[in-house]
Protein backbone atom coordinates (compact mmCIF):
# COMPACT_ATOMS: atom_id res chain seq x y z
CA UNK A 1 0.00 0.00 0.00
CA UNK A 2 1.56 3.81 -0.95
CA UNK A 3 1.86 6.55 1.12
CA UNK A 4 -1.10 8.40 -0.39
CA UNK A 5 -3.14 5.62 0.36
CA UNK A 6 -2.76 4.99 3.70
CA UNK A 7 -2.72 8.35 4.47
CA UNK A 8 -6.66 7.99 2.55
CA UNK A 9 -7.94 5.17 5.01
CA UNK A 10 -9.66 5.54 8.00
CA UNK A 11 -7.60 5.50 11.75
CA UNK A 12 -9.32 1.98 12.35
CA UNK A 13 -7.20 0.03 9.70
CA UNK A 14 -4.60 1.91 10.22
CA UNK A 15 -4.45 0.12 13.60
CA UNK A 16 -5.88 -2.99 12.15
CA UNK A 17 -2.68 -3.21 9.94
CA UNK A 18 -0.10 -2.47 13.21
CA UNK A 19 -2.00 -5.06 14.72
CA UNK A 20 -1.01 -7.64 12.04
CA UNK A 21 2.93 -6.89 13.08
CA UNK A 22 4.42 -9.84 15.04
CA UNK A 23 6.04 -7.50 17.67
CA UNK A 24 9.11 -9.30 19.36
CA UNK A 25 9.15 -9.67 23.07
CA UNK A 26 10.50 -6.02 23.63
CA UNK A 27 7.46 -4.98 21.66
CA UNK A 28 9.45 -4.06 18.83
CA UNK A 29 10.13 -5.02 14.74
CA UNK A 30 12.83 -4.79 12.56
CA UNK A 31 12.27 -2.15 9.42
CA UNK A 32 14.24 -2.82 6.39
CA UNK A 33 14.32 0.51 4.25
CA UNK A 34 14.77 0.50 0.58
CA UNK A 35 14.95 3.13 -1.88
CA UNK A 36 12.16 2.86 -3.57
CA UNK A 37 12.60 3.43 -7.32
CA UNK A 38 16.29 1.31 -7.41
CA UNK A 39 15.90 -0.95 -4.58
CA UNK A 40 19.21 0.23 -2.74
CA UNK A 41 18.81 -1.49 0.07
CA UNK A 42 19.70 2.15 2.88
CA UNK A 43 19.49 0.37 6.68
CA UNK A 44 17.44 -1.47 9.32
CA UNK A 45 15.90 0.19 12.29
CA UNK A 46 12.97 -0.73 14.59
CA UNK A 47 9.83 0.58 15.49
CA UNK A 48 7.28 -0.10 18.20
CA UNK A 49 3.67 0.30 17.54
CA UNK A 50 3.60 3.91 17.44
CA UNK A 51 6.26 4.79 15.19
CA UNK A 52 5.16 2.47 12.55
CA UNK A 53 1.87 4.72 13.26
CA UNK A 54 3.76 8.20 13.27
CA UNK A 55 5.14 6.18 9.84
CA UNK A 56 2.02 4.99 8.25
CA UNK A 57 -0.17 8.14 8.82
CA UNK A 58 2.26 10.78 8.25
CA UNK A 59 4.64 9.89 5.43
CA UNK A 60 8.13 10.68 6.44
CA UNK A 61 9.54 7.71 8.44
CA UNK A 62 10.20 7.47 12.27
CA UNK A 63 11.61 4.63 14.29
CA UNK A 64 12.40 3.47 17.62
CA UNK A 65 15.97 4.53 19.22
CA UNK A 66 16.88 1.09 21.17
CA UNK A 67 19.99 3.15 22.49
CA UNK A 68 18.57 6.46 23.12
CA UNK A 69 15.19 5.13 24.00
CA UNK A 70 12.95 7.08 21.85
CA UNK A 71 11.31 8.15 18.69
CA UNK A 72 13.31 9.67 16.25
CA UNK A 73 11.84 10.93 12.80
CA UNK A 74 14.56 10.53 10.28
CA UNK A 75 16.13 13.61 8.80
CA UNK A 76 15.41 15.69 11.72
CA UNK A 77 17.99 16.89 12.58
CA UNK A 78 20.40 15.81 9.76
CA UNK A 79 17.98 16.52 7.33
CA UNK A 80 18.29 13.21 5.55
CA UNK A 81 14.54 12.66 5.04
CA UNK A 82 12.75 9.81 4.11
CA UNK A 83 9.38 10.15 2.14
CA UNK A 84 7.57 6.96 2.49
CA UNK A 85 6.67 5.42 -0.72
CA UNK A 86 5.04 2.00 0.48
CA UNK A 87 5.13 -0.03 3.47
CA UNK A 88 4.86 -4.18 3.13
CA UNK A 89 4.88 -6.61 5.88
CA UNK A 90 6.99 -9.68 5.56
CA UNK A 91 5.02 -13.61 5.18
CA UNK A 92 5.47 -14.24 8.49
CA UNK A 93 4.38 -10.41 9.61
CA UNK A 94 7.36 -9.89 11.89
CA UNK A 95 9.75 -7.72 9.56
CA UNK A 96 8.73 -4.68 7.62
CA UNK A 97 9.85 -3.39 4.31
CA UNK A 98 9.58 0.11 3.61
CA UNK A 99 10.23 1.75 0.51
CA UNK A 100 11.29 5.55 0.78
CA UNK A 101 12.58 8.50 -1.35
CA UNK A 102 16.04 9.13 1.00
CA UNK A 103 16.97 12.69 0.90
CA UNK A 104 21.07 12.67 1.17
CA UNK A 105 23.10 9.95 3.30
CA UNK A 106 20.95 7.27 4.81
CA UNK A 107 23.92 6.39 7.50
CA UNK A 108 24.75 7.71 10.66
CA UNK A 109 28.13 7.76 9.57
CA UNK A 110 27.23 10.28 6.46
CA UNK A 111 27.50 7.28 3.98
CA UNK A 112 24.11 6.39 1.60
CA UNK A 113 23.99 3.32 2.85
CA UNK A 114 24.88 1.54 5.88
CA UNK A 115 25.47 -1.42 3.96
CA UNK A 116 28.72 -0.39 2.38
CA UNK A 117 31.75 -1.03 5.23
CA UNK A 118 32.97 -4.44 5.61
CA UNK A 119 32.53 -7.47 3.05
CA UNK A 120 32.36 -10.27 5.31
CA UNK A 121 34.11 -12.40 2.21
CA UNK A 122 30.81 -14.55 1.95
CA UNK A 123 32.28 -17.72 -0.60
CA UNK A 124 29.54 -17.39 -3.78
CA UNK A 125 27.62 -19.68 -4.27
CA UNK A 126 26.17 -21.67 -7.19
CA UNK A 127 23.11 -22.58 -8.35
CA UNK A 128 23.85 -26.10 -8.63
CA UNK A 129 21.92 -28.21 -5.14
């Protein structure tokens, strides 16, 4: 489901769809966030049920801090925004994949992605069983 409509729906579904998330014991879900015209993969953060609220009903994406302990709408105060394009939950309903339009470095670190450091020289594989 896009931004627009979610943004569209009424406040019931909105909590009818958090209430389909398979929150972990600390009541909280891992967000995989992907630019969402080239599939970049940008980072993983968490949310509890009200960020992925603050998420789903206002279009710019906000997550829970594990370290800091609180919500923290990205871009605020780097002003590396993300513009929610979609949000899908995973088969299983306990991982979330959203899709955003990142404005500048996705990273903490000022990279785009946090995803570029260290190659943990994975042998490929083939397709052969």
């Amino acid at each position: 489901m896009n931004a627009k409509d979610m943004s569209e729906d009424p406040a019931g579904s909105v909590e009818e769809r958090i209430a389909q998330v398979a929150f972990n014991a600390d009541g909280l879900a891992p967000v995989i966030v992907q630019q969402w015209d080239t599939r970049e993969v940008l980072m993983l953060a968490w949310v509890d049920q009200e960020a992925l609220r603050r998420t789903l009903t206002s279009g710019r994406a906000t997550y829970w801090s594990r370290s800091r302990r609180e919500y923290w709408r990205k871009g605020d105060t780097s002003g590396h925004i993300q513009v929610v394009h979609e949000a899908r939950l995973d088969c299983d309903g306990d991982a979330i994949l959203l899709l955003v339009a990142q404005t500048g470095p996705a990273c903490h670190t000022g990279t785009r992605t946090c995803f570029d450091t260290t190659d943990l020289g994975a042998v490929e594989g083939t397709d052969q069983p």
